[in-house]
PDB file of N, CA and C in Angstrom:
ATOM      1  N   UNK A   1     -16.442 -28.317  59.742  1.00  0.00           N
ATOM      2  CA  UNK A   1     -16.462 -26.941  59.323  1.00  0.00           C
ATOM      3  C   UNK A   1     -17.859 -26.395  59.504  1.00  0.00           C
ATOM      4  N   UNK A   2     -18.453 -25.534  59.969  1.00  0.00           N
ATOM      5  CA  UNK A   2     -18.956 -24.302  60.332  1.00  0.00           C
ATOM      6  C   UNK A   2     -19.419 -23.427  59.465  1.00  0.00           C
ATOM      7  N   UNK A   3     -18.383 -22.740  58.751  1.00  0.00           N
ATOM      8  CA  UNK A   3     -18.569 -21.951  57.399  1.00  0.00           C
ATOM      9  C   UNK A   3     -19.447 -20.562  58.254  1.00  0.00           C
ATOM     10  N   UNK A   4     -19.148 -20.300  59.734  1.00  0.00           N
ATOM     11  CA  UNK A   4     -19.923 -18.950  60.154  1.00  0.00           C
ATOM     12  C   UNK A   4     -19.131 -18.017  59.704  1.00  0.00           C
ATOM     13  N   UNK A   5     -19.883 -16.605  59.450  1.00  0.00           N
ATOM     14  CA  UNK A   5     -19.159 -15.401  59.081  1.00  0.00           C
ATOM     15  C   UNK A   5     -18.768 -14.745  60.787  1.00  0.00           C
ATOM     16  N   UNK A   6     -18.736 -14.907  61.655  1.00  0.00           N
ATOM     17  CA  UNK A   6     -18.229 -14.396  62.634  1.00  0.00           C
ATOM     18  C   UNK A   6     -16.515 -15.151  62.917  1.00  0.00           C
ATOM     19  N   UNK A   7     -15.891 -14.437  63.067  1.00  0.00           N
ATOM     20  CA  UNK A   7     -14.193 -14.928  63.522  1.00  0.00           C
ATOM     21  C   UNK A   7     -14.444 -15.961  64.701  1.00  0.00           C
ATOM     22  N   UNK A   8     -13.424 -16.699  64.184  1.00  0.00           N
ATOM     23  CA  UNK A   8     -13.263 -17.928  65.447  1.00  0.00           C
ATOM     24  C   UNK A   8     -12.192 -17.486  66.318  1.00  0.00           C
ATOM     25  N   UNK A   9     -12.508 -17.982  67.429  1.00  0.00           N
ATOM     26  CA  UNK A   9     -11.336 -18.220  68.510  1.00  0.00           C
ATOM     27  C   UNK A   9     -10.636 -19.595  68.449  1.00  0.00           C
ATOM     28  N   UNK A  10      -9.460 -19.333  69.515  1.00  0.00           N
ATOM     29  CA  UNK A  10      -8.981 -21.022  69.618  1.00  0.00           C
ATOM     30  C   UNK A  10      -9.863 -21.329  70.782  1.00  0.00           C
ATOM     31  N   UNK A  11     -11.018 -20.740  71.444  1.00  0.00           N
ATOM     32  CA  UNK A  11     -11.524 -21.540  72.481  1.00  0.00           C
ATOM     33  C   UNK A  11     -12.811 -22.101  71.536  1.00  0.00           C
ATOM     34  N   UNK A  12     -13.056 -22.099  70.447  1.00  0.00           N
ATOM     35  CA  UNK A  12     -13.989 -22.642  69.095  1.00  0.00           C
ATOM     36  C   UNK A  12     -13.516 -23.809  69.027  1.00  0.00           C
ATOM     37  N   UNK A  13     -11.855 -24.173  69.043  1.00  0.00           N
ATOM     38  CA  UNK A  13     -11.838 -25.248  68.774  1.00  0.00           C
ATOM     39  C   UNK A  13     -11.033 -26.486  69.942  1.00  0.00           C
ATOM     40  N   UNK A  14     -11.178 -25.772  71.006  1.00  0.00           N
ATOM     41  CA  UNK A  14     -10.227 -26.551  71.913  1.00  0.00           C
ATOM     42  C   UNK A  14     -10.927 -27.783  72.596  1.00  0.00           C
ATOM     43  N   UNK A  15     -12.345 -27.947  72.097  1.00  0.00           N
ATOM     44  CA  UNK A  15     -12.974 -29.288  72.535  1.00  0.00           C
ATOM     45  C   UNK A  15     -12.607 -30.753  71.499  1.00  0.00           C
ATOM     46  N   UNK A  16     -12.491 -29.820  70.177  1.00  0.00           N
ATOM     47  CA  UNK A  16     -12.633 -30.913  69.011  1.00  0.00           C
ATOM     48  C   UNK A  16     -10.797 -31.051  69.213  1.00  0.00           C
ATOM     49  N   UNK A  17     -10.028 -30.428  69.447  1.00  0.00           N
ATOM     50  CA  UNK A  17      -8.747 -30.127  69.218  1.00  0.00           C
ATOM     51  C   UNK A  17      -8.780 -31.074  70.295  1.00  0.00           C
ATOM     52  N   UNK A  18      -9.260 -31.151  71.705  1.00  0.00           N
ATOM     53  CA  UNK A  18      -8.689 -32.237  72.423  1.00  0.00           C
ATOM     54  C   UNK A  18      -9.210 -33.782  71.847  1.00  0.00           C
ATOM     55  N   UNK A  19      -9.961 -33.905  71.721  1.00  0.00           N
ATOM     56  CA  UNK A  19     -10.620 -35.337  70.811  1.00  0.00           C
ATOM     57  C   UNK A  19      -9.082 -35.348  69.841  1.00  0.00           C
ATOM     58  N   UNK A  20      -9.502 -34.813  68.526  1.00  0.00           N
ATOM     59  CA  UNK A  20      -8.598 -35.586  67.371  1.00  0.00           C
ATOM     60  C   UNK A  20      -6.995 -35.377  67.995  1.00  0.00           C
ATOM     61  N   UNK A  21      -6.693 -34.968  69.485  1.00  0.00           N
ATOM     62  CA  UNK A  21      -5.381 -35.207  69.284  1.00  0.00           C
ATOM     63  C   UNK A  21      -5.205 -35.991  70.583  1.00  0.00           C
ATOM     64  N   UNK A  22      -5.994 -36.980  71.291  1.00  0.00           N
ATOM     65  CA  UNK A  22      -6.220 -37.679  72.193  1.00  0.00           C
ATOM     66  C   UNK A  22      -6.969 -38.953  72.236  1.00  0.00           C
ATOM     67  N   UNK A  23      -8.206 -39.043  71.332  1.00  0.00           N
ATOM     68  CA  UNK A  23      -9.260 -39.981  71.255  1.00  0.00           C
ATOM     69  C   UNK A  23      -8.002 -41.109  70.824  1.00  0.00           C
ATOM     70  N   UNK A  24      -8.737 -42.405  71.147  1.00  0.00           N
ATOM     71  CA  UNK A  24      -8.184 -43.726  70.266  1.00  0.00           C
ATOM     72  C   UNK A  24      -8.492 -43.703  68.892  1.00  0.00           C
ATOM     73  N   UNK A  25      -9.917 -43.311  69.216  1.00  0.00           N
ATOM     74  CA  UNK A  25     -10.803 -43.193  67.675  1.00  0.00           C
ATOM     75  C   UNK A  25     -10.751 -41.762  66.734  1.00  0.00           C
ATOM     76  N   UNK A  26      -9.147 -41.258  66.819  1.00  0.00           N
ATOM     77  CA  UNK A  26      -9.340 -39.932  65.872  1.00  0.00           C
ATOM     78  C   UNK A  26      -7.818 -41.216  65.222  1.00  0.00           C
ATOM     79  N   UNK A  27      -8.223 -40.380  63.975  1.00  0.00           N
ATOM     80  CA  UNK A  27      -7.076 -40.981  62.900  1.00  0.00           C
ATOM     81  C   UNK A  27      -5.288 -40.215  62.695  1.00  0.00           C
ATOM     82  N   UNK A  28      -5.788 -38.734  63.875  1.00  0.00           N
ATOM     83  CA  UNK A  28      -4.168 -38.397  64.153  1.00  0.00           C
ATOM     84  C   UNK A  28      -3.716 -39.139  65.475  1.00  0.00           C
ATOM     85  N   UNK A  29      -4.316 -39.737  66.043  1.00  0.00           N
ATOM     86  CA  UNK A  29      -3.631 -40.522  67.010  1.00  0.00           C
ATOM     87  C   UNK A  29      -2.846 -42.162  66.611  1.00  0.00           C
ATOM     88  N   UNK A  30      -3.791 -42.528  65.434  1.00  0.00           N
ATOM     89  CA  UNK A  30      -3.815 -43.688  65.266  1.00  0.00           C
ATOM     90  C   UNK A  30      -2.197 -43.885  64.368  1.00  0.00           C
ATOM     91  N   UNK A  31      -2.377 -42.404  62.854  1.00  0.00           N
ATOM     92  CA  UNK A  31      -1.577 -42.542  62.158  1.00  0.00           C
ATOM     93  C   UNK A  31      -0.659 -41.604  61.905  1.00  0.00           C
ATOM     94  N   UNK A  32       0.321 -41.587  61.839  1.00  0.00           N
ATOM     95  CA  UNK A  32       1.329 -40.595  61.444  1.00  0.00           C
ATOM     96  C   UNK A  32       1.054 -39.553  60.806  1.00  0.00           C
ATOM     97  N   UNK A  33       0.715 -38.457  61.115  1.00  0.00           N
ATOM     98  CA  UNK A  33       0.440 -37.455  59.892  1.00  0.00           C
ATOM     99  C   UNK A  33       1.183 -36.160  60.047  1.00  0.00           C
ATOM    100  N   UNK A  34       1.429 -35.521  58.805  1.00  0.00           N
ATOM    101  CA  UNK A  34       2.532 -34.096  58.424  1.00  0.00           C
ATOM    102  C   UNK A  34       1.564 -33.582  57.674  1.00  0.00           C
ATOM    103  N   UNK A  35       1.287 -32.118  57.440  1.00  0.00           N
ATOM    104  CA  UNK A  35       0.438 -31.464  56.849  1.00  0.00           C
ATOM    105  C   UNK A  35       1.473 -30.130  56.358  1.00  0.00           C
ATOM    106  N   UNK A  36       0.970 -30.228  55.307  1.00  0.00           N
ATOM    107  CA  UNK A  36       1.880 -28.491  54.521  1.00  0.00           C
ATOM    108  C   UNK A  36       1.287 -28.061  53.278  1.00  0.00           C
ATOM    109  N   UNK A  37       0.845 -26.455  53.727  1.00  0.00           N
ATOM    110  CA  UNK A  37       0.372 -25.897  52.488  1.00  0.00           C
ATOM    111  C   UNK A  37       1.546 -25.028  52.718  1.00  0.00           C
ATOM    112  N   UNK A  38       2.031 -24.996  50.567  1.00  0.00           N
ATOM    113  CA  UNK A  38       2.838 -23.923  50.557  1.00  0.00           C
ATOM    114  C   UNK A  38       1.671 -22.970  49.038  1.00  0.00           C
ATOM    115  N   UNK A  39       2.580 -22.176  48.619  1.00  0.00           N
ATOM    116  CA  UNK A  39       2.382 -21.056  47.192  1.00  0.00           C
ATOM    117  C   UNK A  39       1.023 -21.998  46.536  1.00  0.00           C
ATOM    118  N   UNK A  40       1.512 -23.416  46.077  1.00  0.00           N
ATOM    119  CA  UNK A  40       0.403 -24.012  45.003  1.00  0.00           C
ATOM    120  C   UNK A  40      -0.109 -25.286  45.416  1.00  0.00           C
ATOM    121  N   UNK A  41       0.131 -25.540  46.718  1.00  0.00           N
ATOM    122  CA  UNK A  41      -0.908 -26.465  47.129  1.00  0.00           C
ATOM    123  C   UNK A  41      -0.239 -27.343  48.407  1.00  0.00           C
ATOM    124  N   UNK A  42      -0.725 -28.632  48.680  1.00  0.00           N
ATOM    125  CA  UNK A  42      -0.604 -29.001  50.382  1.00  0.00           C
ATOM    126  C   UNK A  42      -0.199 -29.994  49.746  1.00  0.00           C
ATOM    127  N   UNK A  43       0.797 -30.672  50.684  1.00  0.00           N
ATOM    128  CA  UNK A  43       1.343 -31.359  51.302  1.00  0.00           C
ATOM    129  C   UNK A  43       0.886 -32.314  52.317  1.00  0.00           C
ATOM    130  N   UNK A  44       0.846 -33.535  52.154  1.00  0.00           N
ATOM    131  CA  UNK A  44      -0.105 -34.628  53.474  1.00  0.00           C
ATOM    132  C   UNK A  44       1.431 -35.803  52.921  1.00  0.00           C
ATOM    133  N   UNK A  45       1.479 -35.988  54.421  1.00  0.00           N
ATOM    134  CA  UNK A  45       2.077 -37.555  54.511  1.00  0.00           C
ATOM    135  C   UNK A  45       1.383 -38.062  55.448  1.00  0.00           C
ATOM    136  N   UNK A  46       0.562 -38.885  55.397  1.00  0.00           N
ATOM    137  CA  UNK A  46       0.066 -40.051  56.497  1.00  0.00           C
ATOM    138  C   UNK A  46      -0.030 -41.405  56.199  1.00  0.00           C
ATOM    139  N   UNK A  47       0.780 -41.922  57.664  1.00  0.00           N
ATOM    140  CA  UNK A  47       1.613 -43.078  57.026  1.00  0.00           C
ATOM    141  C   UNK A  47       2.734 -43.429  56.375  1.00  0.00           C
ATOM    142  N   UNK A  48       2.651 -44.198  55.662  1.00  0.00           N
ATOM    143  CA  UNK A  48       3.560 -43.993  54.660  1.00  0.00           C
ATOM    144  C   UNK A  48       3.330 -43.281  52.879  1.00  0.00           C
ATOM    145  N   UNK A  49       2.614 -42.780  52.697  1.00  0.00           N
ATOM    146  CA  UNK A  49       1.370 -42.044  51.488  1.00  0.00           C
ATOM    147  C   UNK A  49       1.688 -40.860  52.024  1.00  0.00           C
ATOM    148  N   UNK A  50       2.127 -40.202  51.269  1.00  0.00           N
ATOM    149  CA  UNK A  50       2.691 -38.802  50.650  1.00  0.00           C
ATOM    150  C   UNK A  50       1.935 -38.557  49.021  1.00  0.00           C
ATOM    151  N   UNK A  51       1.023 -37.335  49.490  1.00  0.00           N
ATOM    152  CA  UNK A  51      -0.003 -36.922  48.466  1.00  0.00           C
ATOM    153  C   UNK A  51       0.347 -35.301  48.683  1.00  0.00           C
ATOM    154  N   UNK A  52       0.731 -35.187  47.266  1.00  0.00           N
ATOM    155  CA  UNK A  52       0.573 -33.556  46.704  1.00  0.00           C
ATOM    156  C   UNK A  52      -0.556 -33.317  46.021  1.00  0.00           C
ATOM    157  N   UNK A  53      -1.196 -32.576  46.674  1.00  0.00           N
ATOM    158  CA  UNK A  53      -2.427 -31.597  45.846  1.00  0.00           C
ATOM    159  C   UNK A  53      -2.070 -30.543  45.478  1.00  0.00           C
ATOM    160  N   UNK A  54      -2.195 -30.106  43.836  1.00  0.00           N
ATOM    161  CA  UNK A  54      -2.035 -28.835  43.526  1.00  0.00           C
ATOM    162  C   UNK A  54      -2.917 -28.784  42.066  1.00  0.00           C
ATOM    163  N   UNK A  55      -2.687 -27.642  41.611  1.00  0.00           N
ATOM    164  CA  UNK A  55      -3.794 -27.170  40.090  1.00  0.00           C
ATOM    165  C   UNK A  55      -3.729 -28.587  39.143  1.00  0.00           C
ATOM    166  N   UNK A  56      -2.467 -29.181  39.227  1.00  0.00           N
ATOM    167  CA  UNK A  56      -2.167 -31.050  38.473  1.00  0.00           C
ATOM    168  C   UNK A  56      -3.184 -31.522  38.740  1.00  0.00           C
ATOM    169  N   UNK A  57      -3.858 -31.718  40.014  1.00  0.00           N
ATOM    170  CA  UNK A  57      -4.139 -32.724  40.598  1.00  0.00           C
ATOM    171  C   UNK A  57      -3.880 -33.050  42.065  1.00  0.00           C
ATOM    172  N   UNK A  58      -3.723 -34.446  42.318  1.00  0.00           N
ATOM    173  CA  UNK A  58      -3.640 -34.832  43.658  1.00  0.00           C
ATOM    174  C   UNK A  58      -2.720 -36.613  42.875  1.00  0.00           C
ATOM    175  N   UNK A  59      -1.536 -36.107  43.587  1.00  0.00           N
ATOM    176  CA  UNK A  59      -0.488 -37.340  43.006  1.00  0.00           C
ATOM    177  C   UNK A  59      -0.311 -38.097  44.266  1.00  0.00           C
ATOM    178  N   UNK A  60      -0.269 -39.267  44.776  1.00  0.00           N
ATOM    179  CA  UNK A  60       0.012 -40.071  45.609  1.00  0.00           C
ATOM    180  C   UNK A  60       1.325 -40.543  45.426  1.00  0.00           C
ATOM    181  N   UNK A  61       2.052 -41.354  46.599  1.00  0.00           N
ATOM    182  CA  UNK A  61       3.498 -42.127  46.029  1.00  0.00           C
ATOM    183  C   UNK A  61       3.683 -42.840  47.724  1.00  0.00           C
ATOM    184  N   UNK A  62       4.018 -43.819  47.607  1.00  0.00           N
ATOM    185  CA  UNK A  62       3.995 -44.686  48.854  1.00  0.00           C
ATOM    186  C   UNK A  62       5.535 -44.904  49.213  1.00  0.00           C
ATOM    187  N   UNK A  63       6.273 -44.589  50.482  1.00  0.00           N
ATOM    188  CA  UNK A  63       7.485 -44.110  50.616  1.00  0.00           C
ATOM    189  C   UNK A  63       7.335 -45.905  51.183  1.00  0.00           C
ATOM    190  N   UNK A  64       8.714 -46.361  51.094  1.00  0.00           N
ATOM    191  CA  UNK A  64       8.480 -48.235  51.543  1.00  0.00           C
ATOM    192  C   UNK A  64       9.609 -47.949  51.793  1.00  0.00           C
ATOM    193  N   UNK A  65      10.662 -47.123  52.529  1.00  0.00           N
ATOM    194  CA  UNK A  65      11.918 -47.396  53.370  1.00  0.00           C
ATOM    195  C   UNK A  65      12.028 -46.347  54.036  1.00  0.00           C
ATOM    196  N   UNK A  66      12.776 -46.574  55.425  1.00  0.00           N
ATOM    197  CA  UNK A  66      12.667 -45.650  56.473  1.00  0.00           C
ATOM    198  C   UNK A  66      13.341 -44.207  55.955  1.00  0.00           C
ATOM    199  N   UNK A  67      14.654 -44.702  55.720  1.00  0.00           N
ATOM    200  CA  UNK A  67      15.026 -43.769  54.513  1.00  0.00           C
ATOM    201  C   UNK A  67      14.622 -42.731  53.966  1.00  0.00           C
ATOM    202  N   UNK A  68      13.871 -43.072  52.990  1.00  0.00           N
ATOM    203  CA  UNK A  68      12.811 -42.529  52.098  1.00  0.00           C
ATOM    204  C   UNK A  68      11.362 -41.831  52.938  1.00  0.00           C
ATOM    205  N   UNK A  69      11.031 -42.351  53.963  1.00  0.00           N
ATOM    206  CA  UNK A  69      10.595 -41.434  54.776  1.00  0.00           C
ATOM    207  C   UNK A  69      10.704 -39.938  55.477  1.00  0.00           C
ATOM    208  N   UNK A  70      12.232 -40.964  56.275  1.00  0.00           N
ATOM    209  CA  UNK A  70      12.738 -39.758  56.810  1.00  0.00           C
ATOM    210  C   UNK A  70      13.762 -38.129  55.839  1.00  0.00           C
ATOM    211  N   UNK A  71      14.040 -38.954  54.804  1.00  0.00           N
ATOM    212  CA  UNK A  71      14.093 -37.802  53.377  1.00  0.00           C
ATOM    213  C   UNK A  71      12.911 -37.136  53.554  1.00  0.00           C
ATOM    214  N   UNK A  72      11.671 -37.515  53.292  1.00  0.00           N
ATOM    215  CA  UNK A  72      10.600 -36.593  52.677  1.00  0.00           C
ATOM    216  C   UNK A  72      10.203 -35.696  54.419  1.00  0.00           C
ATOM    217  N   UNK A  73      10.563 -36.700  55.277  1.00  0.00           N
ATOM    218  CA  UNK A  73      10.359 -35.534  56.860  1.00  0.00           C
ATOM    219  C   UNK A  73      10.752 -34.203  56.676  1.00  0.00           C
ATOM    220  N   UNK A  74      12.083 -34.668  56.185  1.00  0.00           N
ATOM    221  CA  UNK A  74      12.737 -33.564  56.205  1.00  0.00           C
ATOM    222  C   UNK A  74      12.923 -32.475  55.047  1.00  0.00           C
ATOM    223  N   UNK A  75      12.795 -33.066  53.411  1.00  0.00           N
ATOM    224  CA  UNK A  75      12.921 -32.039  52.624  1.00  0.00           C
ATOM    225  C   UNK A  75      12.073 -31.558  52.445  1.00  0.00           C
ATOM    226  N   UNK A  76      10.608 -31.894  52.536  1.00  0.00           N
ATOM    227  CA  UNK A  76       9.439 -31.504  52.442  1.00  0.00           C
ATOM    228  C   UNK A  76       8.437 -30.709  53.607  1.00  0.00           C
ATOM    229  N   UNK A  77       9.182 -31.543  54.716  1.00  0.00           N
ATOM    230  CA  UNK A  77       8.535 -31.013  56.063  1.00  0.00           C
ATOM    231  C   UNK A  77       8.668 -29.975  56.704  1.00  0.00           C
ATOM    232  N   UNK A  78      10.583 -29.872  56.753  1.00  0.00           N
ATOM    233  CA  UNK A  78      11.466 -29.553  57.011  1.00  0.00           C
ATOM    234  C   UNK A  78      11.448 -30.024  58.943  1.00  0.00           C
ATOM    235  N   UNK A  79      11.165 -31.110  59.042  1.00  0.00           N
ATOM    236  CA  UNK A  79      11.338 -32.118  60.247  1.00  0.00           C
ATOM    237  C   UNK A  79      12.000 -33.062  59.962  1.00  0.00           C
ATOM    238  N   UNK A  80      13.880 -32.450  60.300  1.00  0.00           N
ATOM    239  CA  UNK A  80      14.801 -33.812  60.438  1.00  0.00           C
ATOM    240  C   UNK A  80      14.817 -34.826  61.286  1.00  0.00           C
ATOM    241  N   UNK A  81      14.341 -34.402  62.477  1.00  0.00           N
ATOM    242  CA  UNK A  81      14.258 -35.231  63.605  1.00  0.00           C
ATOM    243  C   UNK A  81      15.984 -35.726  64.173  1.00  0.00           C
ATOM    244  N   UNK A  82      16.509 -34.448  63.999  1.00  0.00           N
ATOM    245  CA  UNK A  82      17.791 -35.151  64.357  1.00  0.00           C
ATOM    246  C   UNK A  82      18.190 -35.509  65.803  1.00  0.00           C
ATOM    247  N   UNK A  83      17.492 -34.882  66.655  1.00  0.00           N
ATOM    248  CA  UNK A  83      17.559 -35.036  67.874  1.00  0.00           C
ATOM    249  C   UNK A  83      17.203 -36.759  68.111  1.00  0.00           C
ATOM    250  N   UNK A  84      16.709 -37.297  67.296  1.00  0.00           N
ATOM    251  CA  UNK A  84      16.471 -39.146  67.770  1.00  0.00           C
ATOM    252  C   UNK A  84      17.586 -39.690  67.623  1.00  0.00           C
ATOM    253  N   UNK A  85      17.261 -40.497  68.501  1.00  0.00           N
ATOM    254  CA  UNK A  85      18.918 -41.274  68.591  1.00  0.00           C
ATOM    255  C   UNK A  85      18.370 -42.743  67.129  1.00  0.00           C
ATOM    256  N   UNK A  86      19.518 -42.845  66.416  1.00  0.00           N
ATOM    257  CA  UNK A  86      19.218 -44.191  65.320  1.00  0.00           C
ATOM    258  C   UNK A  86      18.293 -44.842  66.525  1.00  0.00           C
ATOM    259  N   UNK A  87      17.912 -45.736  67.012  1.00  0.00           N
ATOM    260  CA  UNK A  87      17.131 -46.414  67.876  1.00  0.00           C
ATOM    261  C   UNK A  87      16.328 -45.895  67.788  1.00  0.00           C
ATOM    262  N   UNK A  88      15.950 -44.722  68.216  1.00  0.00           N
ATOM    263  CA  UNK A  88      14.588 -44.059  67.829  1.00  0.00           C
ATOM    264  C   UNK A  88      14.137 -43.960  66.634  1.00  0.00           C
ATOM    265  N   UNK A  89      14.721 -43.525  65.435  1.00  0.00           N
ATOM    266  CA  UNK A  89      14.183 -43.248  64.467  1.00  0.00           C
ATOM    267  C   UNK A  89      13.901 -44.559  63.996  1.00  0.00           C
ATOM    268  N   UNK A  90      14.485 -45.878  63.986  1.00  0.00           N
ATOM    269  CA  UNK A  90      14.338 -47.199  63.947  1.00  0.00           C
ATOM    270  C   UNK A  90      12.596 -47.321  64.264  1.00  0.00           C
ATOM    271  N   UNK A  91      12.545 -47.006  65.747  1.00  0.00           N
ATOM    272  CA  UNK A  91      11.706 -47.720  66.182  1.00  0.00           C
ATOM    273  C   UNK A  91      10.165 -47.092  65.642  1.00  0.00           C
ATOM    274  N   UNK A  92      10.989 -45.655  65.624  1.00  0.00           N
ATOM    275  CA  UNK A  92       9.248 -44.974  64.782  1.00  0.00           C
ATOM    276  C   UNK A  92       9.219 -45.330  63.625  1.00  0.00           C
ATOM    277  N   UNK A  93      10.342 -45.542  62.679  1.00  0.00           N
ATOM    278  CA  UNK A  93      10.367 -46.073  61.153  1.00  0.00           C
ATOM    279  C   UNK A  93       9.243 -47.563  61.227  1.00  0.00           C
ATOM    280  N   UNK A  94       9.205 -48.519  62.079  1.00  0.00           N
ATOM    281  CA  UNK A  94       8.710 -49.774  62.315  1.00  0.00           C
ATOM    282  C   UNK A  94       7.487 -49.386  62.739  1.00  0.00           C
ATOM    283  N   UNK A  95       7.133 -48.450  63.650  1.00  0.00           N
ATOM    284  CA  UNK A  95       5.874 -48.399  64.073  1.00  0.00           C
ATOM    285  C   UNK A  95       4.832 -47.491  63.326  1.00  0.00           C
ATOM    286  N   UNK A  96       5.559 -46.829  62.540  1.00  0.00           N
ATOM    287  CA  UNK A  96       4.550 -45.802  60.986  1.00  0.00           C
ATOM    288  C   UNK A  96       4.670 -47.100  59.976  1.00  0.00           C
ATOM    289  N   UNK A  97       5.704 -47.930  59.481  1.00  0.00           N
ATOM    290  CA  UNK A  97       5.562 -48.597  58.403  1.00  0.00           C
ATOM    291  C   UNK A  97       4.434 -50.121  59.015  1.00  0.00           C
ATOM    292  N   UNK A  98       4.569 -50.653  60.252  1.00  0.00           N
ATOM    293  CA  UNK A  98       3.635 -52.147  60.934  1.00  0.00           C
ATOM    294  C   UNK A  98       2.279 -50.807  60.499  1.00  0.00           C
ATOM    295  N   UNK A  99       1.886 -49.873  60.924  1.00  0.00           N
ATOM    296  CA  UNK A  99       0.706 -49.475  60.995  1.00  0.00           C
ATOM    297  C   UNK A  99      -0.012 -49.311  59.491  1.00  0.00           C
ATOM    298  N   UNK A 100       0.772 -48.795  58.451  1.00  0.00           N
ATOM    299  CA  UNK A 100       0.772 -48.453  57.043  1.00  0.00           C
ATOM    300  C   UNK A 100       0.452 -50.200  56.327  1.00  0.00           C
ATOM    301  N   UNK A 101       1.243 -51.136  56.489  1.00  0.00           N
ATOM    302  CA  UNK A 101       0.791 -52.495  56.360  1.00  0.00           C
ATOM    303  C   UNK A 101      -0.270 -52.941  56.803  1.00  0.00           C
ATOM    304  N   UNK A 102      -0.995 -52.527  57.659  1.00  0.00           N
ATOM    305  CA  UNK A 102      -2.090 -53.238  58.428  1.00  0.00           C
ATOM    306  C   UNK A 102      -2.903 -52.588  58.068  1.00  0.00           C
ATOM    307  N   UNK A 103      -2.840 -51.230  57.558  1.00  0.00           N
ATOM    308  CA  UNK A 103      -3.873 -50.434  56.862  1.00  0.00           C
ATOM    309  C   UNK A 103      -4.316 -51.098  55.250  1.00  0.00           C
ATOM    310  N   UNK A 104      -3.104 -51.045  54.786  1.00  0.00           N
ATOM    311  CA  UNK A 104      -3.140 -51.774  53.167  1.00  0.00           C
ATOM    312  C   UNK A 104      -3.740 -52.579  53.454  1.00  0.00           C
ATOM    313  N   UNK A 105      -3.368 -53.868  53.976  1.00  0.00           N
ATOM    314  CA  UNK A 105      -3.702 -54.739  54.381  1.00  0.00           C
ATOM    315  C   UNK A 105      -5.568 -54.933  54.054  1.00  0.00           C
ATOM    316  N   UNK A 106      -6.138 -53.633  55.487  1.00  0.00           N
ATOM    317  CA  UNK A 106      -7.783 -54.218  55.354  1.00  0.00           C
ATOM    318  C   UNK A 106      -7.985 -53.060  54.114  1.00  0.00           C
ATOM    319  N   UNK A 107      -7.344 -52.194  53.257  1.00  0.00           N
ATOM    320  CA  UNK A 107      -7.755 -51.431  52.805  1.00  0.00           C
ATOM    321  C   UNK A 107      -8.041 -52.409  51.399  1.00  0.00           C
ATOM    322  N   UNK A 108      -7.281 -53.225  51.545  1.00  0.00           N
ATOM    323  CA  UNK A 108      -7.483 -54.127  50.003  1.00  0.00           C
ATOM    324  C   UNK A 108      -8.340 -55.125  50.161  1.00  0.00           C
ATOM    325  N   UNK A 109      -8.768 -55.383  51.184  1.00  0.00           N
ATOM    326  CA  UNK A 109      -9.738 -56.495  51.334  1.00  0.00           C
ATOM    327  C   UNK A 109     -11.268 -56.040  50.551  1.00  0.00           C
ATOM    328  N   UNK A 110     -11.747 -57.396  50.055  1.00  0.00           N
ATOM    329  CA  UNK A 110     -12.791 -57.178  49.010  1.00  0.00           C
ATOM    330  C   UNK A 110     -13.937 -57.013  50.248  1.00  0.00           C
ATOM    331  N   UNK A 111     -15.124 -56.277  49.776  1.00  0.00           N
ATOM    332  CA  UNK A 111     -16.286 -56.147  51.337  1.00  0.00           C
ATOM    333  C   UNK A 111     -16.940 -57.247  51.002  1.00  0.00           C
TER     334      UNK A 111
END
């Protein structure tokens, strides 16, 4: 962030915009992420971690079945993804939840 009083363009951000949605090393490439602000606050799922921020606070809740994922895609997102064939949604269910494990994983490790 910037914080200039002059209006941005999208050509302001179409260098950084190609990085975090291309690099190896940006964390929307790496991890699943949904973003939503509504009336009283945003919405983040990345991974499997679904965090509401609002005037409460900031509540976390860790979705652990594909299921339960693809529920919150959709009631929260409003991304059913119905167009995937079961096989697909399978295979992204496995490849957001292997990535979400491997995160826990070093995230719990003592330094």
């Amino acid at each position: 962030m910037d914080f200039l009083t002059a209006p941005a363009s999208p050509a302001d951000f179409a260098e950084r915009h190609q990085h975090l949605s291309t690099s190896p090393d940006s964390p929307f490439v790496s991890t699943a992420c949904v973003f939503r602000r509504d009336a009283t606050g945003l919405d983040a799922l990345r991974g499997c971690v679904l965090t509401r921020t609002d005037v409460d606070g900031r509540h976390k809740y860790e979705l652990t079945t594909g299921e339960e994922w693809f529920a919150v895609l959709g009631s929260r997102f409003g991304l059913t993804l119905d167009d995937l064939r079961p096989a697909d949604r399978d295979a992204l269910w496995q490849k957001v939840h292997t990535t979400h494990l491997a995160w826990k994983a070093t995230a719990t490790q003592p330094s």
